[in-house]
PDB file of N, CA and C in Angstrom:
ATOM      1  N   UNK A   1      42.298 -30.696   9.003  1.00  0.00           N
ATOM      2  CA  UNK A   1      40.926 -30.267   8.759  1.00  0.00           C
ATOM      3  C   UNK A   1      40.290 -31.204   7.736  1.00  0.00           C
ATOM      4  N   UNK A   2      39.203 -31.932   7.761  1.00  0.00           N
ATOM      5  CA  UNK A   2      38.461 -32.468   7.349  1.00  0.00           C
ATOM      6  C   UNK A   2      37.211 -31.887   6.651  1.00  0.00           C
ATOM      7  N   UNK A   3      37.139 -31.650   4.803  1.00  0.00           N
ATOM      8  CA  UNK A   3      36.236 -30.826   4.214  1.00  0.00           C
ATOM      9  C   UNK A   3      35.738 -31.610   3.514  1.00  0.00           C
ATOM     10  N   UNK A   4      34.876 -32.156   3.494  1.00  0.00           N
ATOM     11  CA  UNK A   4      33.540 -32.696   2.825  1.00  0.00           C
ATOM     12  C   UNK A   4      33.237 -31.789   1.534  1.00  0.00           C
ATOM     13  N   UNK A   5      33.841 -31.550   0.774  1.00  0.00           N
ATOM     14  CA  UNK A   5      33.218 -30.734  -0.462  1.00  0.00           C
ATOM     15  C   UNK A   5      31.973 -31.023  -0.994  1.00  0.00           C
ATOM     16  N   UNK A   6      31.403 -32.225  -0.893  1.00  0.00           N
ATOM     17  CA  UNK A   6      30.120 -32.827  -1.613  1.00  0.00           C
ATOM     18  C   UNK A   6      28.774 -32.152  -0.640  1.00  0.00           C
ATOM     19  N   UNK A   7      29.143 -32.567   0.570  1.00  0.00           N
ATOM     20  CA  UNK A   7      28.167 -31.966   1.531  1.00  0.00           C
ATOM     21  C   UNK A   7      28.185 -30.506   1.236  1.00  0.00           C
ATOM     22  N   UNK A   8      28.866 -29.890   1.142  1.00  0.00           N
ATOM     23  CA  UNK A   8      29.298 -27.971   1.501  1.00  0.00           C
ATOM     24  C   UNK A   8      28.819 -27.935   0.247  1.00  0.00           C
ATOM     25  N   UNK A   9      28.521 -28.539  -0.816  1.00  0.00           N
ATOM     26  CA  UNK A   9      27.914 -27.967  -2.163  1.00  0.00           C
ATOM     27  C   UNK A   9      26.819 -28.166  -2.244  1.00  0.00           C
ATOM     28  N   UNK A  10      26.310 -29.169  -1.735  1.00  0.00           N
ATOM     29  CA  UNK A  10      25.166 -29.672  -1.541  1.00  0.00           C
ATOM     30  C   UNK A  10      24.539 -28.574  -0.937  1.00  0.00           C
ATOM     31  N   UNK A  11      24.816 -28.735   0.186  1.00  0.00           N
ATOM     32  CA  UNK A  11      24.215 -27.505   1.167  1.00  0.00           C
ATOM     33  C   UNK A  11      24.100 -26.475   1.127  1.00  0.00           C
ATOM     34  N   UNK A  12      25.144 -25.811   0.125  1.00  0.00           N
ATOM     35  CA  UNK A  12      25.469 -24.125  -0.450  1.00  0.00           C
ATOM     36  C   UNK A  12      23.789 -24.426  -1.784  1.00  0.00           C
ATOM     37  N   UNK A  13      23.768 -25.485  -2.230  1.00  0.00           N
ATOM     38  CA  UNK A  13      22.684 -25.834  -3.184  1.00  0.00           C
ATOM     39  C   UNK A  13      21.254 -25.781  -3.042  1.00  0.00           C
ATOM     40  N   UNK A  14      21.167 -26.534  -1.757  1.00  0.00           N
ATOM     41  CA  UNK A  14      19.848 -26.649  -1.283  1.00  0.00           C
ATOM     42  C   UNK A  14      19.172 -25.483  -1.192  1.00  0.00           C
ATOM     43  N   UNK A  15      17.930 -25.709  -1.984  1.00  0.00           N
ATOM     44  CA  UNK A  15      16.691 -24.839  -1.673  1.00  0.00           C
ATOM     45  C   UNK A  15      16.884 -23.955  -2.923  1.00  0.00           C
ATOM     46  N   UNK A  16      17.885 -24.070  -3.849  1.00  0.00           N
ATOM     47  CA  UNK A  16      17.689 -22.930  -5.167  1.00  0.00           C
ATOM     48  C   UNK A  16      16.725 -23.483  -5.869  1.00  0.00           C
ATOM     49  N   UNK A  17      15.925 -22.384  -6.452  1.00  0.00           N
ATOM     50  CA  UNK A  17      15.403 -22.802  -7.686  1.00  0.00           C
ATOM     51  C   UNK A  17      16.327 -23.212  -9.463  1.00  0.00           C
ATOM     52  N   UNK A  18      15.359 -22.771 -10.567  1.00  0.00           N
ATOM     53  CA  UNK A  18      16.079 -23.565 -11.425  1.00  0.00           C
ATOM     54  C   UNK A  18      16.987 -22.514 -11.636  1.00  0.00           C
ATOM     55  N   UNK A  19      16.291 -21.187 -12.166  1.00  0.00           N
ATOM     56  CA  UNK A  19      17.238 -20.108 -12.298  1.00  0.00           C
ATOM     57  C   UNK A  19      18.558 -20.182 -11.477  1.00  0.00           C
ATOM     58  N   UNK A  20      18.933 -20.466  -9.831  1.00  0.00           N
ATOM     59  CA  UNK A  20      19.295 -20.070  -9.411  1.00  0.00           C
ATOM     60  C   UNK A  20      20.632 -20.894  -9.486  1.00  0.00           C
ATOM     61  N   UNK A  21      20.161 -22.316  -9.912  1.00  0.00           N
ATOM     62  CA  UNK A  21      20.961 -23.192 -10.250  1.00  0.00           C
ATOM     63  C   UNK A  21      21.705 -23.029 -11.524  1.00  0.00           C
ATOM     64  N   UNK A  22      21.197 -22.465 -12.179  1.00  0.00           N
ATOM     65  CA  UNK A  22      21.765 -21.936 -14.164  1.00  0.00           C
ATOM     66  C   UNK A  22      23.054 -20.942 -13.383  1.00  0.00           C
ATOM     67  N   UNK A  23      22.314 -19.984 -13.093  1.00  0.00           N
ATOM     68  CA  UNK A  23      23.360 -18.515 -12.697  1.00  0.00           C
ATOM     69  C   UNK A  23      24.717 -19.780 -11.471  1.00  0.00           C
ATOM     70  N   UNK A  24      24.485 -20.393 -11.091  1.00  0.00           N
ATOM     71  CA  UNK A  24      25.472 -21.014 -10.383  1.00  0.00           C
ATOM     72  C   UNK A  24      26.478 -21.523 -11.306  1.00  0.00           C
ATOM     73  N   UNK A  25      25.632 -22.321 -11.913  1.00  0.00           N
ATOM     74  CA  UNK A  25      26.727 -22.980 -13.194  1.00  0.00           C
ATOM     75  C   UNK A  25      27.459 -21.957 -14.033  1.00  0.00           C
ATOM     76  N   UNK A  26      26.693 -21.127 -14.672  1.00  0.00           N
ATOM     77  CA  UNK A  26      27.172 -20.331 -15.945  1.00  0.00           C
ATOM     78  C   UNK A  26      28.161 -19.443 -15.027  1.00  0.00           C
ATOM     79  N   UNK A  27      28.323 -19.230 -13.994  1.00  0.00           N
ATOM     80  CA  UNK A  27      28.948 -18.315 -13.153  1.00  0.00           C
ATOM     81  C   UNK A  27      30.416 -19.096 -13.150  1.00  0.00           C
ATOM     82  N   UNK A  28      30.334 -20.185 -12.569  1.00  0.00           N
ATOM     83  CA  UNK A  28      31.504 -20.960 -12.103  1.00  0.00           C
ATOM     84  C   UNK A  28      31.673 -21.718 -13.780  1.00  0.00           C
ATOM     85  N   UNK A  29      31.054 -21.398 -15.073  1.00  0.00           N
ATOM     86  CA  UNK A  29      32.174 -21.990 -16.088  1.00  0.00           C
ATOM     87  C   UNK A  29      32.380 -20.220 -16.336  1.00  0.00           C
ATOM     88  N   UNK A  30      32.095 -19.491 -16.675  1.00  0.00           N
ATOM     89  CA  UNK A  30      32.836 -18.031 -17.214  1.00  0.00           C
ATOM     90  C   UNK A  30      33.773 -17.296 -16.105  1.00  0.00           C
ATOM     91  N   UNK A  31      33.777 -17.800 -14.914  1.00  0.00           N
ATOM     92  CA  UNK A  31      34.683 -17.345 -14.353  1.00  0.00           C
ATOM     93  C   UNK A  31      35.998 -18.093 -14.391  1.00  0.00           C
ATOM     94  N   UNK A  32      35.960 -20.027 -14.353  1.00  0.00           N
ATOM     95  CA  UNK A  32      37.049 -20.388 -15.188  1.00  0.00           C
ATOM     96  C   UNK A  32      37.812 -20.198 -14.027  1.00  0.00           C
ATOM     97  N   UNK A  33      37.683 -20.326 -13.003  1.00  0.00           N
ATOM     98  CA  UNK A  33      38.790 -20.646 -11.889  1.00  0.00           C
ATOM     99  C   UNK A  33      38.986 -22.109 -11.530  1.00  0.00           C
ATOM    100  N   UNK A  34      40.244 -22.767 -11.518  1.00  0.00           N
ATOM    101  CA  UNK A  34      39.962 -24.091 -11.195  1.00  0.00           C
ATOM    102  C   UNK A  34      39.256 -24.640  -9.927  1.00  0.00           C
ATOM    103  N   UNK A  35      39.111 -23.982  -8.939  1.00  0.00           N
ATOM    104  CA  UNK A  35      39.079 -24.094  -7.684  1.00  0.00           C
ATOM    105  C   UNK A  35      37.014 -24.103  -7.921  1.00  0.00           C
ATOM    106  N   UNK A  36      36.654 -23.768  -8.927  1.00  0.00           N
ATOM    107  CA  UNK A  36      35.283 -24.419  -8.989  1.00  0.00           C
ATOM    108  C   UNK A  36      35.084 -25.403  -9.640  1.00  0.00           C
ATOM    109  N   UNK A  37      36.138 -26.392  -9.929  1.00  0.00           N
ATOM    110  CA  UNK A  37      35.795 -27.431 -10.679  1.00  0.00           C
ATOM    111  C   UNK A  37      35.321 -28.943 -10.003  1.00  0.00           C
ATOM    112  N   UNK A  38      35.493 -28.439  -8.391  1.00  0.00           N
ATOM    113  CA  UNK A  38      34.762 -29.385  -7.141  1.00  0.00           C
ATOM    114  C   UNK A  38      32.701 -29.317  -7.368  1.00  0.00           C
ATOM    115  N   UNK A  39      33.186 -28.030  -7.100  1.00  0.00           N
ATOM    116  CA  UNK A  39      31.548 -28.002  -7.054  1.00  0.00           C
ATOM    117  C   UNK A  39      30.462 -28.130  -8.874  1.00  0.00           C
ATOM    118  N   UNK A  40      31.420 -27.772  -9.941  1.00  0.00           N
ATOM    119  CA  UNK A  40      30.610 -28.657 -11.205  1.00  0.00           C
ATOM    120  C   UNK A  40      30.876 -29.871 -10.625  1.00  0.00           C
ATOM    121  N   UNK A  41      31.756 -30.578 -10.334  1.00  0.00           N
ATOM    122  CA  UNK A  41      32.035 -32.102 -10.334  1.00  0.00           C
ATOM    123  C   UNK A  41      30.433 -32.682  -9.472  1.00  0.00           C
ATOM    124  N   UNK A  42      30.116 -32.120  -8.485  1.00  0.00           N
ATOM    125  CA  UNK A  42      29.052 -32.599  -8.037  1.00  0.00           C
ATOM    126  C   UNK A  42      28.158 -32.250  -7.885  1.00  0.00           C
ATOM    127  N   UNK A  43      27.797 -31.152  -8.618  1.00  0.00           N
ATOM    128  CA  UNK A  43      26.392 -30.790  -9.624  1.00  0.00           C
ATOM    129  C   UNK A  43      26.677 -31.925 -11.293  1.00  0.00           C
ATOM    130  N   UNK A  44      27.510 -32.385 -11.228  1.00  0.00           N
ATOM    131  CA  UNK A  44      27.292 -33.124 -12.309  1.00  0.00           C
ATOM    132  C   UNK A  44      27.097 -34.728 -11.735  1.00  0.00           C
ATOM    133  N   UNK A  45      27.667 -35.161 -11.059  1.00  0.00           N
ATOM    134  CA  UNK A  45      27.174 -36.263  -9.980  1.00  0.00           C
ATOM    135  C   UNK A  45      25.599 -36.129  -9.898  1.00  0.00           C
ATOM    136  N   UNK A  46      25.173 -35.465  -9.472  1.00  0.00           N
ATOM    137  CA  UNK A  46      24.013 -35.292  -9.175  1.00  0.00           C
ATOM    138  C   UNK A  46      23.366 -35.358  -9.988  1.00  0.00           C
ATOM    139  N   UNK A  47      23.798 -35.006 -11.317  1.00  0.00           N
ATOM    140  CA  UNK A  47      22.740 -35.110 -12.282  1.00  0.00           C
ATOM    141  C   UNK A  47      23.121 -36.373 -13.665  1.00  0.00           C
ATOM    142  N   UNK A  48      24.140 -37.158 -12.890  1.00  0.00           N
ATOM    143  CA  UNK A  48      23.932 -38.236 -13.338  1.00  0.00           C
ATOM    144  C   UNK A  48      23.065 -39.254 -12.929  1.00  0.00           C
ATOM    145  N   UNK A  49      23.358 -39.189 -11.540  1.00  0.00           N
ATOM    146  CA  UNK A  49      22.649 -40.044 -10.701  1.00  0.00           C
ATOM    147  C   UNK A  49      20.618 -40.010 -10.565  1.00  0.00           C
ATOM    148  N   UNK A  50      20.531 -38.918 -11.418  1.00  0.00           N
ATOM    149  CA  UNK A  50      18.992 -38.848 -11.552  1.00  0.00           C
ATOM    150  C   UNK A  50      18.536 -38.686 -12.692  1.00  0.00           C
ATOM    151  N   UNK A  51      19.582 -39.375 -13.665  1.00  0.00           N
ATOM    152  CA  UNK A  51      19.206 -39.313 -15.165  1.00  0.00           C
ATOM    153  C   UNK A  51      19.060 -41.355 -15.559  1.00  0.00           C
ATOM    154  N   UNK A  52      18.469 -41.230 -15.951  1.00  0.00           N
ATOM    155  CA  UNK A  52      17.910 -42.214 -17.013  1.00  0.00           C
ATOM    156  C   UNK A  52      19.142 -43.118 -17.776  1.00  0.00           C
ATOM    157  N   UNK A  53      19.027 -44.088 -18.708  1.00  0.00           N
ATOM    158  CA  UNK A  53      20.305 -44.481 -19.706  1.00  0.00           C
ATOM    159  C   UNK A  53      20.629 -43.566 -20.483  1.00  0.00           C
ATOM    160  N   UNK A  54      19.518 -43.306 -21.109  1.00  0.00           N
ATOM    161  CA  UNK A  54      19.068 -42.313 -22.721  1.00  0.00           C
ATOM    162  C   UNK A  54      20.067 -41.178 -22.365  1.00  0.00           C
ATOM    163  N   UNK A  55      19.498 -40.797 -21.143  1.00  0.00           N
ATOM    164  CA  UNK A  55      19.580 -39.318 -21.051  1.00  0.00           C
ATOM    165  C   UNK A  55      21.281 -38.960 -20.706  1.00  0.00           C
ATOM    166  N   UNK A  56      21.807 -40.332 -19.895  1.00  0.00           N
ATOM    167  CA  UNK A  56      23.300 -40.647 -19.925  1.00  0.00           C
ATOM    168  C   UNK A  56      23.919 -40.639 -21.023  1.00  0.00           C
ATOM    169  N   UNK A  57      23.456 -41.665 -21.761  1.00  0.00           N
ATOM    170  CA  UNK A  57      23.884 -41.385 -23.198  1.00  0.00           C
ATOM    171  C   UNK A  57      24.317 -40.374 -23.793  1.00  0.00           C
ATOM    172  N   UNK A  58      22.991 -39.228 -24.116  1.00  0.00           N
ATOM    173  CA  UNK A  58      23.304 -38.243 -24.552  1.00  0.00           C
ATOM    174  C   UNK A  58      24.079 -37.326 -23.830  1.00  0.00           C
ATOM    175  N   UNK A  59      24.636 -37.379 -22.826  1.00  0.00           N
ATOM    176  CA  UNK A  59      25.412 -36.761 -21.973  1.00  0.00           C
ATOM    177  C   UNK A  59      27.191 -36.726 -22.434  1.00  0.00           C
ATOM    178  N   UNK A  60      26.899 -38.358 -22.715  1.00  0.00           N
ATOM    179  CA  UNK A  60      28.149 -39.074 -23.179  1.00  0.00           C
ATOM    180  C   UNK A  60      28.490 -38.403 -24.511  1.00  0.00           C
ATOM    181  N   UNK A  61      27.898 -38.286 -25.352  1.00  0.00           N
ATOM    182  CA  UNK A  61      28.079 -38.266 -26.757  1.00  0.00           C
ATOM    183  C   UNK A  61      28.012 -36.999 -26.923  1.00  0.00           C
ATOM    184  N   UNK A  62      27.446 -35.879 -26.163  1.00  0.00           N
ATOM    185  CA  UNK A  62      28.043 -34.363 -25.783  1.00  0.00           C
ATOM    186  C   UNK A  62      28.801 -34.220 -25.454  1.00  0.00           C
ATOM    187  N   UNK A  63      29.500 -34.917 -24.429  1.00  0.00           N
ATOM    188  CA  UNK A  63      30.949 -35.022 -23.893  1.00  0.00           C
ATOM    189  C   UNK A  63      31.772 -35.280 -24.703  1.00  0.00           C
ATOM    190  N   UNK A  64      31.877 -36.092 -25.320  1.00  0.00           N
ATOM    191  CA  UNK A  64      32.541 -36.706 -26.284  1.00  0.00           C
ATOM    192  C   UNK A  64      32.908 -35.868 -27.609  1.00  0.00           C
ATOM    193  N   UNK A  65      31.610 -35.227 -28.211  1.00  0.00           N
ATOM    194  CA  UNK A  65      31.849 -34.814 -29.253  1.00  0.00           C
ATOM    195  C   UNK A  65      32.363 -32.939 -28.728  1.00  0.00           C
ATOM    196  N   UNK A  66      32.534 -32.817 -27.370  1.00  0.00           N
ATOM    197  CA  UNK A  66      32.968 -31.686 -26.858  1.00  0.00           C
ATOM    198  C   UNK A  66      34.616 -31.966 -26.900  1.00  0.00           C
ATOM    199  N   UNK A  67      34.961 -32.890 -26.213  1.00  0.00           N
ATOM    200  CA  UNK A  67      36.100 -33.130 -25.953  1.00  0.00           C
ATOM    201  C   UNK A  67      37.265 -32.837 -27.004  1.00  0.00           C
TER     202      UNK A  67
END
């Protein structure tokens, strides 16, 4: 079987608003199952890929000072 996880998140994604996108996230970090750590992975893809240097940056240096 062949599963595209990027597409199937994508697509489970499409059409939320912002709210709907928060309650997605905050859902899948307080529930803390590993098996959602596909779909942060590419809600975070995604929001690298439409961020700026700056805004990378500060991404980095949140990360970082999280880590």
């Amino acid at each position: 079987m062949d599963l595209d996880i990027r597409r199937a998140v994508l697509h489970n994604l499409s059409g939320n608003n912002k709210q709907q996108l928060q309650d997605t996230v905050v859902d899948a970090i307080q529930d803390g199952q590993e098996k959602m750590l596909p779909g942060l992975g590419v809600i975070f893809e995604v929001l690298w890929n439409k961020s700026d240097n700056t805004f990378r940056d500060q991404m980095l240096t949140r990360l970082e000072q999280g880590i």
